[in-house]
C-alpha atoms as a PDB file:
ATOM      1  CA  UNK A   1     130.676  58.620 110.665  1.00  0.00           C
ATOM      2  CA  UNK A   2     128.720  57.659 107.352  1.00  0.00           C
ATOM      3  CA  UNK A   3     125.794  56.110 109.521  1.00  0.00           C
ATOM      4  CA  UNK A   4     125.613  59.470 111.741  1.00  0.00           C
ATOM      5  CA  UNK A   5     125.347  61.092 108.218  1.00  0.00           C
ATOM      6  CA  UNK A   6     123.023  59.219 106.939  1.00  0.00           C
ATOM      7  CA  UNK A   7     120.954  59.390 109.978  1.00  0.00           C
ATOM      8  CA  UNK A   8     121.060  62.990 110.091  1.00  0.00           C
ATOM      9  CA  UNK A   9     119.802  63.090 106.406  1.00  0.00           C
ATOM     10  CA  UNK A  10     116.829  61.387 107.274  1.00  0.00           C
ATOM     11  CA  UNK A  11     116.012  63.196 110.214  1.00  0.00           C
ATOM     12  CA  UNK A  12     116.358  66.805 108.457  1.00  0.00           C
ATOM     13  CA  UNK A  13     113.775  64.990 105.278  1.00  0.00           C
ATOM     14  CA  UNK A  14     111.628  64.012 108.277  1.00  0.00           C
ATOM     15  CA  UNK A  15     111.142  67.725 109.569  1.00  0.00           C
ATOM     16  CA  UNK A  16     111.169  69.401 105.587  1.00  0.00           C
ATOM     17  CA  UNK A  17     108.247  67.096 105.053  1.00  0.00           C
ATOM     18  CA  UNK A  18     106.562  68.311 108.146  1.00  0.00           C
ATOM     19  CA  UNK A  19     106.917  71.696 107.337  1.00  0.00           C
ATOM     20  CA  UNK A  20     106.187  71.574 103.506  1.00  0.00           C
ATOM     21  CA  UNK A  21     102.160  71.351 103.808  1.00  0.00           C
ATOM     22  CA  UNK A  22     102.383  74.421 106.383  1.00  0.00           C
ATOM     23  CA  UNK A  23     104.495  76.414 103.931  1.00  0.00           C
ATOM     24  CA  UNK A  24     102.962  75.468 100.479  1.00  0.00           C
ATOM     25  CA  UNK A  25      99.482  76.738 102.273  1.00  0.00           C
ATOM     26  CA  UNK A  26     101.255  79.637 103.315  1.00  0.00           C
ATOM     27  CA  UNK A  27     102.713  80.286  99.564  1.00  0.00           C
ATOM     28  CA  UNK A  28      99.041  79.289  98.057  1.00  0.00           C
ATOM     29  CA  UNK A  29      97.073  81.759 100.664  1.00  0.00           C
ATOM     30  CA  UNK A  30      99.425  84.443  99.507  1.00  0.00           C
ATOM     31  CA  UNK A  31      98.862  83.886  95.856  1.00  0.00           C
ATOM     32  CA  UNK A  32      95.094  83.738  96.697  1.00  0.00           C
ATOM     33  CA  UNK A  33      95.356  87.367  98.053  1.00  0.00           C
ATOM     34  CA  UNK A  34      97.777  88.521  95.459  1.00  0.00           C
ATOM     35  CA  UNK A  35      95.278  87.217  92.779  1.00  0.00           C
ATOM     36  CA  UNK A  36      92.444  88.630  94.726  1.00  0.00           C
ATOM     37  CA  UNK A  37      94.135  92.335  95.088  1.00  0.00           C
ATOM     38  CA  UNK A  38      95.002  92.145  91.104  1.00  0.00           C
ATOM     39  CA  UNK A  39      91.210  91.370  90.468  1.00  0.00           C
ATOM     40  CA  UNK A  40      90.018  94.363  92.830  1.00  0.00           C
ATOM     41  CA  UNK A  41      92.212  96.579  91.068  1.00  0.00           C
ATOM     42  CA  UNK A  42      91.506  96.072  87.795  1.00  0.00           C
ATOM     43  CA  UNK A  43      87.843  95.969  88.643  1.00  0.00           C
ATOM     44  CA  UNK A  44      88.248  99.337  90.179  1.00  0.00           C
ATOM     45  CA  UNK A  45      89.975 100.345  86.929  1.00  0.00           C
ATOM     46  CA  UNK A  46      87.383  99.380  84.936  1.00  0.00           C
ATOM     47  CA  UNK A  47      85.184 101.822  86.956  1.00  0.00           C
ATOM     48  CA  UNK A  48      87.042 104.499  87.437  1.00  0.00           C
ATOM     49  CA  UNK A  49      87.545 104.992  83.880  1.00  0.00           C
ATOM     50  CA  UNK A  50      84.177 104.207  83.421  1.00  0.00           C
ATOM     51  CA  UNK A  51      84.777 102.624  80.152  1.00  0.00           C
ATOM     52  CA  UNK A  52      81.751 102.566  77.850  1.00  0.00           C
ATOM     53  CA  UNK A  53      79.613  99.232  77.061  1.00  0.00           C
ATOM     54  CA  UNK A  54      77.899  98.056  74.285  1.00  0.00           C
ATOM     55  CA  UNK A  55      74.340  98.504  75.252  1.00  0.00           C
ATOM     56  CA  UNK A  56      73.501  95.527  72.651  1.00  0.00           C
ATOM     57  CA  UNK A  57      75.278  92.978  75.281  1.00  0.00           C
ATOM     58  CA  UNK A  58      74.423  91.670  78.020  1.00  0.00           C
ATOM     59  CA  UNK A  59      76.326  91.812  81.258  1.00  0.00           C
ATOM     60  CA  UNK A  60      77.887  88.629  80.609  1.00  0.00           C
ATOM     61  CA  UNK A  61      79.278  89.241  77.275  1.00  0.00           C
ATOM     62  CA  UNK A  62      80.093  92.760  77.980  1.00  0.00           C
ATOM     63  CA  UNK A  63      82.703  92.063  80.252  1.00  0.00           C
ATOM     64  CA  UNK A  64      86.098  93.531  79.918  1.00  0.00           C
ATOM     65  CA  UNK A  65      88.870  91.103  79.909  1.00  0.00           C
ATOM     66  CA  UNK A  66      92.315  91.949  82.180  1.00  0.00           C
ATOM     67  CA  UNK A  67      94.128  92.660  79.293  1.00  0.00           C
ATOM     68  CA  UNK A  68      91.621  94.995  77.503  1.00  0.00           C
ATOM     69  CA  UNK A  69      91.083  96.961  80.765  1.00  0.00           C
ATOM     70  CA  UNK A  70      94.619  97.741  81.100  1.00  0.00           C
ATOM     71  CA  UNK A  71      94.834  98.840  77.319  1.00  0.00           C
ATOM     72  CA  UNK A  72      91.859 101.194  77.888  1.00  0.00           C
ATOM     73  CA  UNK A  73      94.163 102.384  80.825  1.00  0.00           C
ATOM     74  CA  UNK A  74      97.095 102.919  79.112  1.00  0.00           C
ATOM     75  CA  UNK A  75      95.221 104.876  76.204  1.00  0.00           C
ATOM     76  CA  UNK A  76      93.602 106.573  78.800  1.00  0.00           C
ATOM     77  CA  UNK A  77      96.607 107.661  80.056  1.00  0.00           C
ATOM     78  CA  UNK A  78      98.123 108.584  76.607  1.00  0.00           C
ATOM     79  CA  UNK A  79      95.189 110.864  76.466  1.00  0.00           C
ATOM     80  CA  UNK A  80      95.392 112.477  79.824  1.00  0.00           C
ATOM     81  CA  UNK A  81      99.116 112.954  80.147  1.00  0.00           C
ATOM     82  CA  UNK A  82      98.868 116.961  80.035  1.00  0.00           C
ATOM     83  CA  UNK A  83      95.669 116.858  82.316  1.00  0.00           C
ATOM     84  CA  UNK A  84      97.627 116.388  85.519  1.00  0.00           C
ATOM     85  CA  UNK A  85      98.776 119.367  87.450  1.00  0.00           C
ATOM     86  CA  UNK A  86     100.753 119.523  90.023  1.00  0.00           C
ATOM     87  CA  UNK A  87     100.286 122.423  92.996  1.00  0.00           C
ATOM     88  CA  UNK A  88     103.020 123.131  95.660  1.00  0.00           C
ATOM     89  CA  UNK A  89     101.670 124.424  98.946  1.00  0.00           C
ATOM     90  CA  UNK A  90     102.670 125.585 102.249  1.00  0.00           C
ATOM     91  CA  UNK A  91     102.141 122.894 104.706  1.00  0.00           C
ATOM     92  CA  UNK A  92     100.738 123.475 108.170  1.00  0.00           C
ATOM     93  CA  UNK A  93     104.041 121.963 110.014  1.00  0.00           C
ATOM     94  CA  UNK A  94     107.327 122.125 109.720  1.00  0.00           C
ATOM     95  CA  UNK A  95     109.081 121.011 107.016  1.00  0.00           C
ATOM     96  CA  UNK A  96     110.528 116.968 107.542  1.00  0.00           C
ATOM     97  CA  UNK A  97     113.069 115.478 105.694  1.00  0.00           C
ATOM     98  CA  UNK A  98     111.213 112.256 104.996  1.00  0.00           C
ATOM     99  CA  UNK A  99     109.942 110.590 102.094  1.00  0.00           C
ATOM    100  CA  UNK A 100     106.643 109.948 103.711  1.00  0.00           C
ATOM    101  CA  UNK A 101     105.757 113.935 104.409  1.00  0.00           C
ATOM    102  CA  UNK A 102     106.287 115.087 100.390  1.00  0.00           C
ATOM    103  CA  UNK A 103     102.222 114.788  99.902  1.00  0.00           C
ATOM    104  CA  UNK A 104     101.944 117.709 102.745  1.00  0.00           C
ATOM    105  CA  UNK A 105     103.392 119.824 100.460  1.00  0.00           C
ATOM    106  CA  UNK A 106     102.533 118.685  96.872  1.00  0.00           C
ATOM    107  CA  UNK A 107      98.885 119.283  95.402  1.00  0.00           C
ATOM    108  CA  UNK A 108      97.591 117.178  92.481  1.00  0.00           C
ATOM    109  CA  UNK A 109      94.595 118.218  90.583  1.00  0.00           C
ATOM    110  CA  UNK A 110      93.721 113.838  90.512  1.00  0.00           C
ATOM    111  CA  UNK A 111      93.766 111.719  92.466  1.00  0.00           C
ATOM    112  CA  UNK A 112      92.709 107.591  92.724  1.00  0.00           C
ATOM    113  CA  UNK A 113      90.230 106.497  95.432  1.00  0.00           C
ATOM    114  CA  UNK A 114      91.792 106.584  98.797  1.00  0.00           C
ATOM    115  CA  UNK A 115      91.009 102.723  98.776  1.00  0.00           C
ATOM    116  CA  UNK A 116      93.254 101.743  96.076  1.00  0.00           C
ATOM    117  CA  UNK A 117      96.526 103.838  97.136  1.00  0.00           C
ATOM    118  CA  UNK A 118      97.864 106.074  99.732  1.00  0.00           C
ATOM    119  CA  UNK A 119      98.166 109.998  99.045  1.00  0.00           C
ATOM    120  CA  UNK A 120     101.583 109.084  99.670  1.00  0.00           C
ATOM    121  CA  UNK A 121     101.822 106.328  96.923  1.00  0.00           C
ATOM    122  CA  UNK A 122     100.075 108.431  94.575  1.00  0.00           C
ATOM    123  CA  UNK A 123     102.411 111.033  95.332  1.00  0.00           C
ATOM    124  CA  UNK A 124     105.461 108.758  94.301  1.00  0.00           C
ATOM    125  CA  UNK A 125     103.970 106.748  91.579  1.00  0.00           C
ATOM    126  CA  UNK A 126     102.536 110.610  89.850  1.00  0.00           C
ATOM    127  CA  UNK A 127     106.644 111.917  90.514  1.00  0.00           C
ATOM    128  CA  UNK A 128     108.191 108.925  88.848  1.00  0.00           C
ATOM    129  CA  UNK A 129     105.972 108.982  86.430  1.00  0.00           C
ATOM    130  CA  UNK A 130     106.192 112.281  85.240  1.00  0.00           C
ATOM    131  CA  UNK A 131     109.866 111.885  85.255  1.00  0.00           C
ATOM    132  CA  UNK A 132     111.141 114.110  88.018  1.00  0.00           C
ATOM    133  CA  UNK A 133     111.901 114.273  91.526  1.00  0.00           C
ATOM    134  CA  UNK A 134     110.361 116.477  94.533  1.00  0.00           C
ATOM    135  CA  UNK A 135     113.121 118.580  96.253  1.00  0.00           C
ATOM    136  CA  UNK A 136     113.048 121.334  99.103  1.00  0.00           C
ATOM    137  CA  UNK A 137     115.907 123.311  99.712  1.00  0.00           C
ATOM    138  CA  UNK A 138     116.836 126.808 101.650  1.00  0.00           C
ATOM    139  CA  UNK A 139     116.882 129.714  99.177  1.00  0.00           C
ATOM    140  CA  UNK A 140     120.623 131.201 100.643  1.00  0.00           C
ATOM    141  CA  UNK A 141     121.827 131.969  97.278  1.00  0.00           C
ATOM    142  CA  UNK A 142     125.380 130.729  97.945  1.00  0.00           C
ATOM    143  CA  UNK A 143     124.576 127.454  99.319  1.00  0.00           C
ATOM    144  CA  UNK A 144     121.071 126.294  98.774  1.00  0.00           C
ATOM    145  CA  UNK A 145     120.815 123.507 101.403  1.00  0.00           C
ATOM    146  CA  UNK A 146     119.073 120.544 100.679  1.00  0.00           C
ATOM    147  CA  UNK A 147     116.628 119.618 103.077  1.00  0.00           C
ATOM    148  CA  UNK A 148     114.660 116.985 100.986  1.00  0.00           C
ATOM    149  CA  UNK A 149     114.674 114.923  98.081  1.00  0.00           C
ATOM    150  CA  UNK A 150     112.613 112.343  96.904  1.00  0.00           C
ATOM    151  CA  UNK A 151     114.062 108.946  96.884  1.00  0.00           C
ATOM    152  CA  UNK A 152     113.350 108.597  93.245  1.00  0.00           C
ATOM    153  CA  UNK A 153     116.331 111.051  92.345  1.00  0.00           C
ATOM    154  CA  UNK A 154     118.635 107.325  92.491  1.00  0.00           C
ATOM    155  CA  UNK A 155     117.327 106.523  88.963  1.00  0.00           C
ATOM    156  CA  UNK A 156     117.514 110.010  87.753  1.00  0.00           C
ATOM    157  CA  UNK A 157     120.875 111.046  88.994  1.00  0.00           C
ATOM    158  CA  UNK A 158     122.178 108.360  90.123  1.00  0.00           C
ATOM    159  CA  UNK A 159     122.266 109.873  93.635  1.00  0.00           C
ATOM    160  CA  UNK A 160     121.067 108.483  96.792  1.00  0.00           C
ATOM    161  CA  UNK A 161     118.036 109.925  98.974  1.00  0.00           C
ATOM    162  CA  UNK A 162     120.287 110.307 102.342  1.00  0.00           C
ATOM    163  CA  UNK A 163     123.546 110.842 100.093  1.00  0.00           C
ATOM    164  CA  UNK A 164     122.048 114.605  99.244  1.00  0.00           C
ATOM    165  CA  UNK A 165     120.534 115.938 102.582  1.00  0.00           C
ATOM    166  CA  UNK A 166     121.905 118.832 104.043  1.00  0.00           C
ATOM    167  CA  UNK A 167     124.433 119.374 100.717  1.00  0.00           C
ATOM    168  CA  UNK A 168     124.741 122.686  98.978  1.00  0.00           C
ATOM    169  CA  UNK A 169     122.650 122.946  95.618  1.00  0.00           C
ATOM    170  CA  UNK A 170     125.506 124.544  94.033  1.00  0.00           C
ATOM    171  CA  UNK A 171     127.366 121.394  94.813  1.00  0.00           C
ATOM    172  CA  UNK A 172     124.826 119.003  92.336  1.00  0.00           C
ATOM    173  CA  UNK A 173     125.076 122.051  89.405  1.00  0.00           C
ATOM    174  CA  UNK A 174     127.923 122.470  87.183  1.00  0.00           C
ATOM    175  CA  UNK A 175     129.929 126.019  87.594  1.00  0.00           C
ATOM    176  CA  UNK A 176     128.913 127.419  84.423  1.00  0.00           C
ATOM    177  CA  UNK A 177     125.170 127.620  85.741  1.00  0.00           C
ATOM    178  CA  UNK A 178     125.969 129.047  89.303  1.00  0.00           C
ATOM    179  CA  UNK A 179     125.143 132.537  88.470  1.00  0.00           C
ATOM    180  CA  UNK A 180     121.803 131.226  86.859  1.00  0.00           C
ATOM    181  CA  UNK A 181     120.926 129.288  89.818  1.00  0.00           C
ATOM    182  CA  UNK A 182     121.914 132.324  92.339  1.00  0.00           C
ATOM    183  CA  UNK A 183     119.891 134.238  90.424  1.00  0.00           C
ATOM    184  CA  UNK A 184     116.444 131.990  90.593  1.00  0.00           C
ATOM    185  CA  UNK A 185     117.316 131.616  94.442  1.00  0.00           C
ATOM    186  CA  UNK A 186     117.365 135.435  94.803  1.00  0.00           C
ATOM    187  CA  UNK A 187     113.956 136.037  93.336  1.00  0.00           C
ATOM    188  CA  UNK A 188     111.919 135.128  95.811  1.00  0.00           C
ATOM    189  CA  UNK A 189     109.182 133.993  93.805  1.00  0.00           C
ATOM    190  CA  UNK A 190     105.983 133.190  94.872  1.00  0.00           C
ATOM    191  CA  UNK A 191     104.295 131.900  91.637  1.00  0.00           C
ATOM    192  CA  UNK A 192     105.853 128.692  89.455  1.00  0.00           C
ATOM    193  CA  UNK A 193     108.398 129.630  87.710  1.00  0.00           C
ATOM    194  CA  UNK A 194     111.369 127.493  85.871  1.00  0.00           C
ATOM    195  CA  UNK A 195     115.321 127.635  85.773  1.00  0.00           C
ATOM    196  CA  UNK A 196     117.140 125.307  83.395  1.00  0.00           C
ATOM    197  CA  UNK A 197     120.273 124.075  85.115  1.00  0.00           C
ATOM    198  CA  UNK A 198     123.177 121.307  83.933  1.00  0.00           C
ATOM    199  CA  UNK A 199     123.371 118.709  87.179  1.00  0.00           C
ATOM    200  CA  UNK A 200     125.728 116.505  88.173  1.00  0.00           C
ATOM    201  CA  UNK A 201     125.156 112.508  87.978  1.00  0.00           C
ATOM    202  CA  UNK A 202     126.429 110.602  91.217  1.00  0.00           C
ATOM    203  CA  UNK A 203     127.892 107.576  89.599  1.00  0.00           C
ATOM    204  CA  UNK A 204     129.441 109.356  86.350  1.00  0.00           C
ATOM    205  CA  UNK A 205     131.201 111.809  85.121  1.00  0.00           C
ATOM    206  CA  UNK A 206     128.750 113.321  83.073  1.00  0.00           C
ATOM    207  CA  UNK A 207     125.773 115.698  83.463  1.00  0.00           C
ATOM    208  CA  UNK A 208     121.798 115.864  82.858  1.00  0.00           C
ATOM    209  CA  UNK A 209     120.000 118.838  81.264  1.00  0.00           C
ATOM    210  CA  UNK A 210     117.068 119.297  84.104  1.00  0.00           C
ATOM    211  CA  UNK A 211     114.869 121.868  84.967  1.00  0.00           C
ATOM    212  CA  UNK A 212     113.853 123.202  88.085  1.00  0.00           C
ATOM    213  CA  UNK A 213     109.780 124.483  88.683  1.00  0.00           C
ATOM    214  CA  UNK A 214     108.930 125.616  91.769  1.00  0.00           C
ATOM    215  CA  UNK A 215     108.360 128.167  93.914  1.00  0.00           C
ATOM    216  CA  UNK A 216     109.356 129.554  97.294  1.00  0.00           C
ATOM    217  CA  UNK A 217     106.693 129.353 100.737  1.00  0.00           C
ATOM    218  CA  UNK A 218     106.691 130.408 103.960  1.00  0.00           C
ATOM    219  CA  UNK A 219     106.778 127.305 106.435  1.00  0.00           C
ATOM    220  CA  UNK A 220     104.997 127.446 109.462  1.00  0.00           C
ATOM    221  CA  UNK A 221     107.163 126.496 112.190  1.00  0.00           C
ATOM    222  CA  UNK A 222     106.147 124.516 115.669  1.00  0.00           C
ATOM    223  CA  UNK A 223     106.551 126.510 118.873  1.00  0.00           C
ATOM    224  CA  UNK A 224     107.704 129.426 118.929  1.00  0.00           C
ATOM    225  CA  UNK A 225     110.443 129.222 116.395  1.00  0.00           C
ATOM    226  CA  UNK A 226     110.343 131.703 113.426  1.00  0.00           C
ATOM    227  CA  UNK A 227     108.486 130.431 110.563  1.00  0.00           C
ATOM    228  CA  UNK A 228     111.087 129.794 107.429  1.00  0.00           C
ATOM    229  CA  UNK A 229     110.948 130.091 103.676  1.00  0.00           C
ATOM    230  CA  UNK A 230     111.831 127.280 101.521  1.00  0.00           C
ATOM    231  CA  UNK A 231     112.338 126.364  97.633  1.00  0.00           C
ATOM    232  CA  UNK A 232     110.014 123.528  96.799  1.00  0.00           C
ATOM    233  CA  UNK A 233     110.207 122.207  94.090  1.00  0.00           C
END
């Protein structure tokens, strides 16, 4: 039994050895391309924010380092946090309830090279960063139907993407603000406008001061179904 064992022991180093050059390539190409796509990103950075050089030095010395880029970035940023507007508009199709279709209806007033990140990314990354989440919902003023949400609501409200589809709005808002809410669903408002609501967290018994700012469109439908009017915010 021991020599079987023992046998077996060698046989299994035998193969691990074979494999170990194939995967420790494999894990060194990767890091290649992950240092590679760090390098074309901060490089990209770098020009987008077209950070100013010292005309006394030379191209050599005038290079940014990593570190200094992504400090100009983040000041950048600092600076620029009010510049960003958002825009809801009708899309051409109708409405999905994926994650991937929320840039067909949301309008930024920036956006990064399509070579760096998806208009979907940039969709996300803008959302979470802001600190909100997209939502569209029917504007029945007793039930309010959820029809999207953007995944980022989990570490908001602690609710899952697929956990709120095709719920009642009222059911996410705390009593006390259903008369507010019926009210902002019965407006019909085409222009931005805001509604200050109490909501529900998923995982606690407790509730989150947030605000909702949007507006309702028309949504083209396919066929020859009748087009429908959504809150999208």
């Amino acid at each position: 039994m021991d020599t079987t064992n023992k046998k077996s022991k060698r046989e299994h180093s035998k193969e691990e050895s074979k494999r170990s050059p194939a995967k420790r390539k494999f894990r060194n190409e990767n890091e290649k391309r992950r240092r590679d796509l760090f390098s074309q990103l901060i490089s990209s950075l770098e020009n987008i924010l077209n950070i100013d050089k010292k005309p006394s030095s030379t191209d050599q010395t005038n290079k940014l380092d990593k570190a200094s880029i992504l400090r100009e970035t983040a000041i950048y940023l600092k600076n620029h946090q009010n510049d960003l507007t958002i825009q809801i508009t009708a899309p051409s199709t109708s409405c999905r309830t994926t994650n991937e279709q929320t840039d067909e209806v949301v309008d930024f007033s920036w956006k990064p090279p399509s070579n760096l990140v998806t208009t979907d990314e940039w969709t996300q990354i803008a959302i979470e960063a802001m600190g909100c989440f997209f939502l569209v919902a029917k504007p029945d003023p007793y039930n309010g139907q959820i029809v999207h949400v953007s995944k980022n609501i989990s570490s908001l409200l602690d609710y899952s993407h697929n956990e709120l589809l095709n719920r009642s709005l009222f059911e996410l808002i705390l009593p006390r603000d259903h008369d507010q809410l019926r009210d902002y669903l019965l407006k019909d408002h085409r222009i931005i406008e805001k509604c200050n609501l109490s909501w529900r967290r998923g995982t606690a018994d407790e509730c989150e001061e947030c605000t909702i700012i949007g507006a309702f469109r028309q949504v083209s439908k396919k066929n020859d179904e009748n087009d429908e009017k959504y809150l999208m915010s």
